[in-house]
Structures are given as C-alpha cells and as structure tokens.
N, C-alpha and C. Protein backbone atom coordinates (compact mmCIF):
# COMPACT_ATOMS: atom_id res chain seq x y z
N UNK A 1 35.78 -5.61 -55.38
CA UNK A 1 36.32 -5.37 -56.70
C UNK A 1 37.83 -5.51 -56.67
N UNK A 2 38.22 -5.26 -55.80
CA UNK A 2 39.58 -5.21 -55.41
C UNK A 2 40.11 -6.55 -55.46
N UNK A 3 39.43 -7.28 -54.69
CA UNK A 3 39.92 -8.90 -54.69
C UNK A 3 39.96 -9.73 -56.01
N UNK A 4 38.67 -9.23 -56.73
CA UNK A 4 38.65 -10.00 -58.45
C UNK A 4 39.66 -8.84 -59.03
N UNK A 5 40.23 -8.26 -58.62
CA UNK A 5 41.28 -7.71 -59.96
C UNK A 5 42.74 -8.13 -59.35
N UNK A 6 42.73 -8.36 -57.71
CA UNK A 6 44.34 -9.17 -57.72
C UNK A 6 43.96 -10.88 -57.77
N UNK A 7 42.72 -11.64 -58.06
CA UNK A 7 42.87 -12.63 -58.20
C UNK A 7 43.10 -12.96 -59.78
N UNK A 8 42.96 -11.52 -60.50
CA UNK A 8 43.16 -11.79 -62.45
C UNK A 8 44.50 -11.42 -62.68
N UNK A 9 45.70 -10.84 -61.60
CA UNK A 9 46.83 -10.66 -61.82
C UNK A 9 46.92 -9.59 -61.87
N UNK A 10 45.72 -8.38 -61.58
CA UNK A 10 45.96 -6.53 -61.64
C UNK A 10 45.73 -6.34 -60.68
N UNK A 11 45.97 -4.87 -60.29
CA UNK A 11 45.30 -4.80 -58.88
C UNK A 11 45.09 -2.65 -59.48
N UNK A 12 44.80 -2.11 -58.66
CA UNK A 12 44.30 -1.04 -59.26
C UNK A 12 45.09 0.19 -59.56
N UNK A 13 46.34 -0.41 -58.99
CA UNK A 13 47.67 0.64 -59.58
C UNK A 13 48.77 0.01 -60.44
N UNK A 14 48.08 -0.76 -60.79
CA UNK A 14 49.15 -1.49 -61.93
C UNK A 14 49.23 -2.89 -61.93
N UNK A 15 49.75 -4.00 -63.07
CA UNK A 15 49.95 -5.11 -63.13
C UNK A 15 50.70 -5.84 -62.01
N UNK A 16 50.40 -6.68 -61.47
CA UNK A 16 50.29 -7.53 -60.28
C UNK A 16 51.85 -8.23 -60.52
N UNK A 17 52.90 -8.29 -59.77
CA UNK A 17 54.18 -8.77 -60.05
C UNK A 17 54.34 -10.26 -59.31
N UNK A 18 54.25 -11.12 -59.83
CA UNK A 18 54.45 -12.31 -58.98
C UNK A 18 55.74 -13.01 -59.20
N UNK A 19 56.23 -14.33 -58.40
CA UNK A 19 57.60 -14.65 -57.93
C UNK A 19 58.06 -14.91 -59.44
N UNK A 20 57.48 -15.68 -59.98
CA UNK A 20 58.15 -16.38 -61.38
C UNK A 20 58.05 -15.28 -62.64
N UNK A 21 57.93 -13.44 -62.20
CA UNK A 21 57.87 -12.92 -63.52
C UNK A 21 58.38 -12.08 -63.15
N UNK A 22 59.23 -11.25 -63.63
CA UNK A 22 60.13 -10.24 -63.53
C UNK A 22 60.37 -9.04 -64.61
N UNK A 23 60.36 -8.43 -64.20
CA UNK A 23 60.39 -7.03 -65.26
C UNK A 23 61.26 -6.68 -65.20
N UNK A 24 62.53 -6.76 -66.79
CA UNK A 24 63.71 -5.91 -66.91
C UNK A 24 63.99 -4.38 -66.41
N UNK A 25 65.08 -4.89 -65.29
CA UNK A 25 65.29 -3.12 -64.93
C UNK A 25 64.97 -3.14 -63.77
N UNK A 26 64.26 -3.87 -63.04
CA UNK A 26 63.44 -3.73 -61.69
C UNK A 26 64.28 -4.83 -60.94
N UNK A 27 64.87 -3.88 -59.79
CA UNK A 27 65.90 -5.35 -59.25
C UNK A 27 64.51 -5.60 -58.50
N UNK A 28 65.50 -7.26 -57.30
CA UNK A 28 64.64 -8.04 -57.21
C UNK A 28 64.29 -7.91 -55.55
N UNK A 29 64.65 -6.69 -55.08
CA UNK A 29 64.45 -6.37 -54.18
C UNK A 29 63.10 -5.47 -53.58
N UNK A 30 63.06 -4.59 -54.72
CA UNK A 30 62.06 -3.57 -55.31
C UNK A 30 60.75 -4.64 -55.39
N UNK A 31 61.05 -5.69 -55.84
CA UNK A 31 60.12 -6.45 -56.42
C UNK A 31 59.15 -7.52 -54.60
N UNK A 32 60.18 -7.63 -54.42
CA UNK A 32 60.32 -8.31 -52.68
C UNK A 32 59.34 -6.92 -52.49
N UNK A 33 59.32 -5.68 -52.12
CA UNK A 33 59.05 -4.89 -51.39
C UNK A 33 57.77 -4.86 -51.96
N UNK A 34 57.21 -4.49 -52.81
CA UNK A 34 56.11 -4.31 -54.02
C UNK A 34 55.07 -5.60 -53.39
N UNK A 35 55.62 -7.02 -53.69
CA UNK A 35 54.75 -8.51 -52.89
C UNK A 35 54.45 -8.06 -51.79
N UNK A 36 55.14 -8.16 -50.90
CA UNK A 36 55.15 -7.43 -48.99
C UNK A 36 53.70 -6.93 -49.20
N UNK A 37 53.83 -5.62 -49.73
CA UNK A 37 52.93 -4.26 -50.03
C UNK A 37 51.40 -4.95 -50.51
N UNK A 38 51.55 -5.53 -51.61
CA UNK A 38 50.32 -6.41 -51.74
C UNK A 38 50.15 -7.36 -50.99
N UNK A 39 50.71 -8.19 -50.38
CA UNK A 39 50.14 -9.04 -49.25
C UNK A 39 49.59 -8.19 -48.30
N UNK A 40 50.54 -7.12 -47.57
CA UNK A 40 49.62 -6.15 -46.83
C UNK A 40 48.43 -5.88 -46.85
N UNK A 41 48.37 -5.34 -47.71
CA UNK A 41 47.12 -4.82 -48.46
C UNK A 41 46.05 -5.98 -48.75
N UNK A 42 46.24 -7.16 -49.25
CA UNK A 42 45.26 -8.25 -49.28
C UNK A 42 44.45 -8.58 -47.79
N UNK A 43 45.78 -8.61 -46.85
CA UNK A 43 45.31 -8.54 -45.53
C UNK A 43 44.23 -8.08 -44.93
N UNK A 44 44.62 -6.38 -45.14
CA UNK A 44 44.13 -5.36 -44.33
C UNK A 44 42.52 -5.53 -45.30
N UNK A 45 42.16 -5.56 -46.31
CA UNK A 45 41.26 -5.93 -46.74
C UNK A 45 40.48 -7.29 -46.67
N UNK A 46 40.70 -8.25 -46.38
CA UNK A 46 40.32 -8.91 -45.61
C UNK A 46 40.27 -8.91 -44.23
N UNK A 47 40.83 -8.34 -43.41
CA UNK A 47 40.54 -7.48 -42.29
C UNK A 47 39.41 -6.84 -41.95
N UNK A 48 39.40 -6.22 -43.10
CA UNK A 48 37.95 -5.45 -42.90
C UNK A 48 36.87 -5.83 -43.45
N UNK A 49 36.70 -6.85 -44.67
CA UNK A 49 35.89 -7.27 -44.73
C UNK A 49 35.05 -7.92 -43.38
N UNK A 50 36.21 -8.85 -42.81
CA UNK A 50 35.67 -9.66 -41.97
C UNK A 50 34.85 -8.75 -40.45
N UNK A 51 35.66 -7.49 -40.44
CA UNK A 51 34.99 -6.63 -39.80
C UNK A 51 33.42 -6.49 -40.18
N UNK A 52 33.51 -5.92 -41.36
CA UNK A 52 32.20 -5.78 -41.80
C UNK A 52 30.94 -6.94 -41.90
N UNK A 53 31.36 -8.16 -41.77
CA UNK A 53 30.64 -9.00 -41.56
C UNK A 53 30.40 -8.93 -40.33
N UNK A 54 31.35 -9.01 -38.94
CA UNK A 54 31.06 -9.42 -37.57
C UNK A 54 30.08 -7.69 -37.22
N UNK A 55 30.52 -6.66 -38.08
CA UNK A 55 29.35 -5.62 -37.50
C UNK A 55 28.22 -5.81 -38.20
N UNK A 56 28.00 -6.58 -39.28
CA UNK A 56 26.94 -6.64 -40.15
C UNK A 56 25.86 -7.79 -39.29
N UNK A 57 26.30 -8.61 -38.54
CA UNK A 57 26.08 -9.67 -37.81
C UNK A 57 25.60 -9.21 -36.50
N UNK A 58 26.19 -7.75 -35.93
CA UNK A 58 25.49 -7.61 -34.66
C UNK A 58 24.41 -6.46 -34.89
N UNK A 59 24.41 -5.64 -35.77
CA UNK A 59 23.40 -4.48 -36.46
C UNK A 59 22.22 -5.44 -36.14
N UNK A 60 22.60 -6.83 -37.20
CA UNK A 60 21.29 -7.95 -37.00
C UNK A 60 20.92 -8.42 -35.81
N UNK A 61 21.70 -8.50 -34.91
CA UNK A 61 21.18 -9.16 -33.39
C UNK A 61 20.42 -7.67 -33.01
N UNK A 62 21.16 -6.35 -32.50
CA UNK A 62 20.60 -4.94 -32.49
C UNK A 62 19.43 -4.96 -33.03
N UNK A 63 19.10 -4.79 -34.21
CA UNK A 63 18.00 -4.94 -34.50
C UNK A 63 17.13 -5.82 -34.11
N UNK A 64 17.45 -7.26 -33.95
CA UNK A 64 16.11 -8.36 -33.85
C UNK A 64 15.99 -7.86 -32.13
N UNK A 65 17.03 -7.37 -31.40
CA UNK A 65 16.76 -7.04 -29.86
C UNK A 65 15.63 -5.86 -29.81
N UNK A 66 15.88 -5.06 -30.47
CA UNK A 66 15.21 -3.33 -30.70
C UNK A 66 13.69 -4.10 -30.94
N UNK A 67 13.35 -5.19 -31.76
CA UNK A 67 12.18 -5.39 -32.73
C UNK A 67 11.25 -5.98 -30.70
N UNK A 68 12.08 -6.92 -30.54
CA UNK A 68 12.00 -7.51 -29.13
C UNK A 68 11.49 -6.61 -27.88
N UNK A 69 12.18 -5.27 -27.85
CA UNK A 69 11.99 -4.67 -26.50
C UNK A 69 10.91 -3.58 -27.30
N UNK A 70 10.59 -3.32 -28.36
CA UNK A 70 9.59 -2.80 -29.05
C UNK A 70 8.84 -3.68 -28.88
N UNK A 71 8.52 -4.50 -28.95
CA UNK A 71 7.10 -5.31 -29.07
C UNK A 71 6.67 -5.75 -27.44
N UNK A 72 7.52 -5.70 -26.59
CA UNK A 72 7.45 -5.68 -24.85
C UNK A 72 7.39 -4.61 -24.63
N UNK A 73 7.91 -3.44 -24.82
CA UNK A 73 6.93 -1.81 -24.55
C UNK A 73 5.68 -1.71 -24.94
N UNK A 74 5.60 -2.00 -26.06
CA UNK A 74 3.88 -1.82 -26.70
C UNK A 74 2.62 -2.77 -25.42
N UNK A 75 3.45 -4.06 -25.32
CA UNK A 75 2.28 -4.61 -24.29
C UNK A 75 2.75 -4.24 -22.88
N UNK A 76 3.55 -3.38 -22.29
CA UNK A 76 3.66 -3.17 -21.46
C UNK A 76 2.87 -1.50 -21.34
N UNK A 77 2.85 -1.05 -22.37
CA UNK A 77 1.98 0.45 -22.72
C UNK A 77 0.30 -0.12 -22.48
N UNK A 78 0.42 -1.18 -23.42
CA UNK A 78 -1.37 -1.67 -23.40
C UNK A 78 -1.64 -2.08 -21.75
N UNK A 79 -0.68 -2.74 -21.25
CA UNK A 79 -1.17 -3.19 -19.79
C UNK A 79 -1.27 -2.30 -18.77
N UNK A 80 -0.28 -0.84 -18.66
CA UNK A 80 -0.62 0.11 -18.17
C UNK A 80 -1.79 0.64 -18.23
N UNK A 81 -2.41 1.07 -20.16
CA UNK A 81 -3.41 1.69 -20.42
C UNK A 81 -4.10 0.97 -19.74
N UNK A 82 -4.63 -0.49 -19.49
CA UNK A 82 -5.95 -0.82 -19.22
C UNK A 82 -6.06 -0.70 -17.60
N UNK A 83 -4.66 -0.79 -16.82
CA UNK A 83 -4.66 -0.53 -15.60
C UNK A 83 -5.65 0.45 -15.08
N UNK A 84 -4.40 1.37 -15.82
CA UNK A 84 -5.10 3.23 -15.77
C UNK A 84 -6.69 2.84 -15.83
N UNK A 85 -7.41 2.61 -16.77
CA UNK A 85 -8.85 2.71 -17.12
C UNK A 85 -9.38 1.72 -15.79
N UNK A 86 -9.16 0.42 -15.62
CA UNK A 86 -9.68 0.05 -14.72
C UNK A 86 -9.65 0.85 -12.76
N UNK A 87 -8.27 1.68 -12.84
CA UNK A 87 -7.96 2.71 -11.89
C UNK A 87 -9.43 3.48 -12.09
N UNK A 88 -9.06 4.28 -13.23
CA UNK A 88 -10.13 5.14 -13.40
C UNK A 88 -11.55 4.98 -12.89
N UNK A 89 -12.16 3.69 -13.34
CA UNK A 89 -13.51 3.41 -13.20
C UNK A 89 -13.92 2.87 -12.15
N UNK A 90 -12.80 2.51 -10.68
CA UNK A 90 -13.25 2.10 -9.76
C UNK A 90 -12.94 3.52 -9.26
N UNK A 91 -12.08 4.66 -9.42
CA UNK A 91 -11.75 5.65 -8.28
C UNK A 91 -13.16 6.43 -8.78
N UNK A 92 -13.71 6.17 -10.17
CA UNK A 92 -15.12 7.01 -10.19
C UNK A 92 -16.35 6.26 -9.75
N UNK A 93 -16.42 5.13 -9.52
CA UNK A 93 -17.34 4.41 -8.45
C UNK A 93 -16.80 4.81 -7.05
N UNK A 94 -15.81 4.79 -6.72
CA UNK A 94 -15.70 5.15 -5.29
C UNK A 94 -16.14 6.70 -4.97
N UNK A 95 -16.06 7.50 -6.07
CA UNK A 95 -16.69 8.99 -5.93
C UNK A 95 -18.28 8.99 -5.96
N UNK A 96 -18.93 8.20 -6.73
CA UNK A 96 -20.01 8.06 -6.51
C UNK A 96 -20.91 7.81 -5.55
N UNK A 97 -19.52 6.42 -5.06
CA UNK A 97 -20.35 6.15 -3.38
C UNK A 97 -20.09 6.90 -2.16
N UNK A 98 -19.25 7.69 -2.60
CA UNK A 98 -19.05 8.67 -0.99
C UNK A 98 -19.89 9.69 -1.48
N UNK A 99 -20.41 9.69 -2.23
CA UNK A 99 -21.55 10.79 -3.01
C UNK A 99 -22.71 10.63 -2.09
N UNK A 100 -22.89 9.55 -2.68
CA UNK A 100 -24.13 8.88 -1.89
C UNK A 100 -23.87 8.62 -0.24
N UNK A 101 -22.47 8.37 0.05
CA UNK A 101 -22.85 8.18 1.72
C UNK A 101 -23.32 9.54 2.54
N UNK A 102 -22.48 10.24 1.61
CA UNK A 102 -22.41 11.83 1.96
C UNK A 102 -23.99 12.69 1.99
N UNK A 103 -24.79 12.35 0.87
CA UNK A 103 -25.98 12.56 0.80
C UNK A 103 -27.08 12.06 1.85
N UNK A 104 -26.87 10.64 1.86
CA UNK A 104 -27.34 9.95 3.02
C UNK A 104 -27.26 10.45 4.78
N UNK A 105 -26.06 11.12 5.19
CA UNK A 105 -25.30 11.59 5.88
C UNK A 105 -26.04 12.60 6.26
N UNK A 106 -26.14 13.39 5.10
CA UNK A 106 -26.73 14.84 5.27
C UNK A 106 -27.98 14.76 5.73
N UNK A 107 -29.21 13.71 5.24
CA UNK A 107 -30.17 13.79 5.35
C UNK A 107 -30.68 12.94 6.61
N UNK A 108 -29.86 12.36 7.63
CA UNK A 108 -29.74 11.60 8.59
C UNK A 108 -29.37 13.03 9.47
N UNK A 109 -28.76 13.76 9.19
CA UNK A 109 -28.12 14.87 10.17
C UNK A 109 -29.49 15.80 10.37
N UNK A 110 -30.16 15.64 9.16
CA UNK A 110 -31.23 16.63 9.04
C UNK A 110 -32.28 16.23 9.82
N UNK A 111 -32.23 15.39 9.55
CA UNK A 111 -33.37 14.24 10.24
C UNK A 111 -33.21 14.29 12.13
N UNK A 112 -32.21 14.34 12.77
CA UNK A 112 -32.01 14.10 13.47
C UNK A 112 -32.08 15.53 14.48
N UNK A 113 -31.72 16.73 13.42
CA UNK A 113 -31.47 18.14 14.13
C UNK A 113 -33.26 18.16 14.02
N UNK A 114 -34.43 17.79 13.07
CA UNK A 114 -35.65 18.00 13.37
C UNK A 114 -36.09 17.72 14.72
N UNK A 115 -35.56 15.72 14.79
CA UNK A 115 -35.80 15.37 16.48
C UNK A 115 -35.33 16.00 17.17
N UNK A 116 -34.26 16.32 17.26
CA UNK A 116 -33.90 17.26 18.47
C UNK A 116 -34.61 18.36 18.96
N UNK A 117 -35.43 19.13 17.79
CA UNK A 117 -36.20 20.40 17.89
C UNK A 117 -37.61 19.99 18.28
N UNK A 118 -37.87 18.55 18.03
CA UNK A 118 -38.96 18.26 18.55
C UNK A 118 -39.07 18.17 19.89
N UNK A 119 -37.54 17.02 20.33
CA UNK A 119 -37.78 16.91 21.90
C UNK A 119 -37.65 18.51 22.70
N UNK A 120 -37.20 19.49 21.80
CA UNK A 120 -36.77 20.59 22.92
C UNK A 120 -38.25 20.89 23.11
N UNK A 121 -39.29 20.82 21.79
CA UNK A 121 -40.60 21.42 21.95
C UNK A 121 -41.11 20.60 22.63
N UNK A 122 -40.82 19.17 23.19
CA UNK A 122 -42.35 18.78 23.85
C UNK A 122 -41.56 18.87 25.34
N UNK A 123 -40.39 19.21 25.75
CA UNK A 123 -39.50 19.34 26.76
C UNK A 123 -40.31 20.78 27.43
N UNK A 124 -40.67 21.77 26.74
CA UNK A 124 -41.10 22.93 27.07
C UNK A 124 -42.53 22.97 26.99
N UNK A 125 -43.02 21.72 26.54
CA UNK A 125 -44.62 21.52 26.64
C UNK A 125 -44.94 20.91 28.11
N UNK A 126 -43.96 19.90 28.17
CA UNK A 126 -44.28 19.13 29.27
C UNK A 126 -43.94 20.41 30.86
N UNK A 127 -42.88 21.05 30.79
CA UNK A 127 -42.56 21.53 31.68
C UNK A 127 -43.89 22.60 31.85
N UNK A 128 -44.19 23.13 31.05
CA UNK A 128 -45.49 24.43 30.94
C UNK A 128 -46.91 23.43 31.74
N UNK A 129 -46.98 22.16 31.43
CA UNK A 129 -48.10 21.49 31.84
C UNK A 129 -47.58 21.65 33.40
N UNK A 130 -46.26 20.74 33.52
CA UNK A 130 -46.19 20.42 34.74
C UNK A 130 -46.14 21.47 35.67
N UNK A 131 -45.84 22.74 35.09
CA UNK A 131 -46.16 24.32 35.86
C UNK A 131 -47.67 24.34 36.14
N UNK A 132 -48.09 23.92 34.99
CA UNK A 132 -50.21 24.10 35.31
C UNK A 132 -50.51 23.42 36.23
N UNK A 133 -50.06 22.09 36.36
CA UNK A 133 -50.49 21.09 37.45
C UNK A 133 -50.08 21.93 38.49
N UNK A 134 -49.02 22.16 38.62
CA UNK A 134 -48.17 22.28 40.03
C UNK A 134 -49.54 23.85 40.68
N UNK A 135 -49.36 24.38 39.54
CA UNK A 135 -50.88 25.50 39.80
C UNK A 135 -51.74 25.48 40.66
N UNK A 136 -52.12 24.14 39.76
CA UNK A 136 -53.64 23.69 39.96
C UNK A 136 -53.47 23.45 41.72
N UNK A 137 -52.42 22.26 41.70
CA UNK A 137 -52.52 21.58 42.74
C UNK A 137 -52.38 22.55 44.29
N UNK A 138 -51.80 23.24 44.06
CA UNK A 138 -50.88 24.72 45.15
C UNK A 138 -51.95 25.25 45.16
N UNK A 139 -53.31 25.65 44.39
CA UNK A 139 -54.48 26.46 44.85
C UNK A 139 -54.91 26.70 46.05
N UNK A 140 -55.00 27.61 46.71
CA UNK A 140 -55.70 27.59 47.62
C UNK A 140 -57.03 26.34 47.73
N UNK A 141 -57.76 26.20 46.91
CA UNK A 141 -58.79 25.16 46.66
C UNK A 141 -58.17 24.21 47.68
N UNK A 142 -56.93 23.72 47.32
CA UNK A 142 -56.14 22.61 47.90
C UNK A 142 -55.93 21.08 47.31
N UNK A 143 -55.11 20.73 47.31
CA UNK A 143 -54.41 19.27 46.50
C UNK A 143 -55.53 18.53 46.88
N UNK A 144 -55.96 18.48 45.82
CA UNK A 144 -57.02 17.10 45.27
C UNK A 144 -56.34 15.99 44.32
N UNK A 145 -56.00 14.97 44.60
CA UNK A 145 -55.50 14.00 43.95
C UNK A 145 -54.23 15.18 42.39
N UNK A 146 -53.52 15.69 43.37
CA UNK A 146 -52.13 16.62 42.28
C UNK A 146 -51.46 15.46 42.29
N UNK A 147 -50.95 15.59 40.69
CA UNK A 147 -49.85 14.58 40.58
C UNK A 147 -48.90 15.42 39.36
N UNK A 148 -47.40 15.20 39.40
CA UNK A 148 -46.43 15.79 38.45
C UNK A 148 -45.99 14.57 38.01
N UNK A 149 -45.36 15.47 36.49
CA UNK A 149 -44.89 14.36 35.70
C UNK A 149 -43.28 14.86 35.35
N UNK A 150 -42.92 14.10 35.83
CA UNK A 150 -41.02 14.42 35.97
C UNK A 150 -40.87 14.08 34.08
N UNK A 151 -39.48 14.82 33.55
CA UNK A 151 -38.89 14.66 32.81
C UNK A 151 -37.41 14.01 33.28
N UNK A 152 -37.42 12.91 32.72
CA UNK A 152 -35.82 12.21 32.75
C UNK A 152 -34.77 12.59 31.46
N UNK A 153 -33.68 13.17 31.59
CA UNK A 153 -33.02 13.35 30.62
C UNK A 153 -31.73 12.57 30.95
C-alpha cells in the first residue's frame, strides 16, 4: 500500500515533495532532507519486501522437505512394522519348535529311564539264576554238565 501511494505522489504522512515542486517557505534544504528520508524509506521497504519473498521461498523448500522426510518416515514405520511381525512369527515358530523338541526330549528321557529299570531287573534276574545254577551245580549230588552265564557290562 505504501508503494501505490508514493508511486501517486503521497505517501502516508503527507504529500510527496519532488525536485521540480517546491513549497513556499520550505527552504531547499529541508526539502533535500525530506527526498533522502523517502528514498530511505523506499529502500528499506523494498528491503524487506525482498526479504519476505527469499523467506517466503524457503518456508516453501521447508515445507516440500518436511512433506519428503514425512512420507520416508511413514515407509520407514511400515517397513519396521512388517519387520517386527515377520520377527514375531518366526520367534513364535521357533517357540513352538523347542516346544516340541523339548516334549520329544522328555519322552525319550522317559523312555530310556524305563530301559534302564528294565536292564537293572533282568541284571538281578540273571544274577538270582546264575546263583541257582551255581546251587545246583555245587550240590553235593555233584556237577553234572553245570554251566554259568556271565553278565558283560
């Protein structure tokens, strides 16, 4: 607004004094000082306009950058999320299968403490026989074809 009222010859504190017009009473020094003052002033306002353009100009880069590293977080959020989930669903297959080795495990251990209780029982069968033989054979009667049966461990 400022610029269309010193380009119509006003400006907003009064009529605009230029070289070829002079106002009785007003030396021409006053008048020198007054131009100065408005050129100043035309300046400094164009000054800042032009400011306001070169910040109006990077708000816009700022922004189109912001729109940019917003839209590369979002797929960098989505590529995490699906990470995570694919994390998820193999560390809960891997719980499953140590589930199962573990189960397997157990019932192999079980399995194995039965054999053991078996060999102790036929370990104490065989030795009780081989006591009967040894009996038999030691009788007074006397060794008739005695024979023992060794255990190898």
């Amino acid at each position: 607004m400022v610029m269309a009222e010193q380009r119509e010859g006003t400006s907003p504190a009064g009529p605009t004094l230029t070289e070829g017009s002079r106002l009785p009473g007003i030396p021409s020094k006053a008048l020198l000082t007054e131009t100065l003052l408005q050129r100043n002033e035309a300046e400094k306002q164009k000054g800042l306009q032009e400011v306001q353009i070169t910040l109006a100009a990077r708000l816009g880069e700022a922004e189109e950058k912001i729109k940019v590293l917003h839209s590369a977080l979002k797929a960098t959020q989505t590529e995490l999320l699906e990470l995570r989930r694919k994390y998820d669903e193999e560390a809960a297959s891997k719980a499953d299968e140590v589930g199962l080795i573990m189960t397997n495990l157990e019932k192999a251990n079980q399995r194995a403490e039965a054999a053991q209780r078996e060999v102790e029982s036929l370990r104490e069968q065989l030795a009780s026989v081989n006591s009967s033989i040894r009996l038999a054979c030691c009788s007074p009667q006397g060794p008739s074809g005695c024979w023992t049966v060794s255990l190898r461990t």
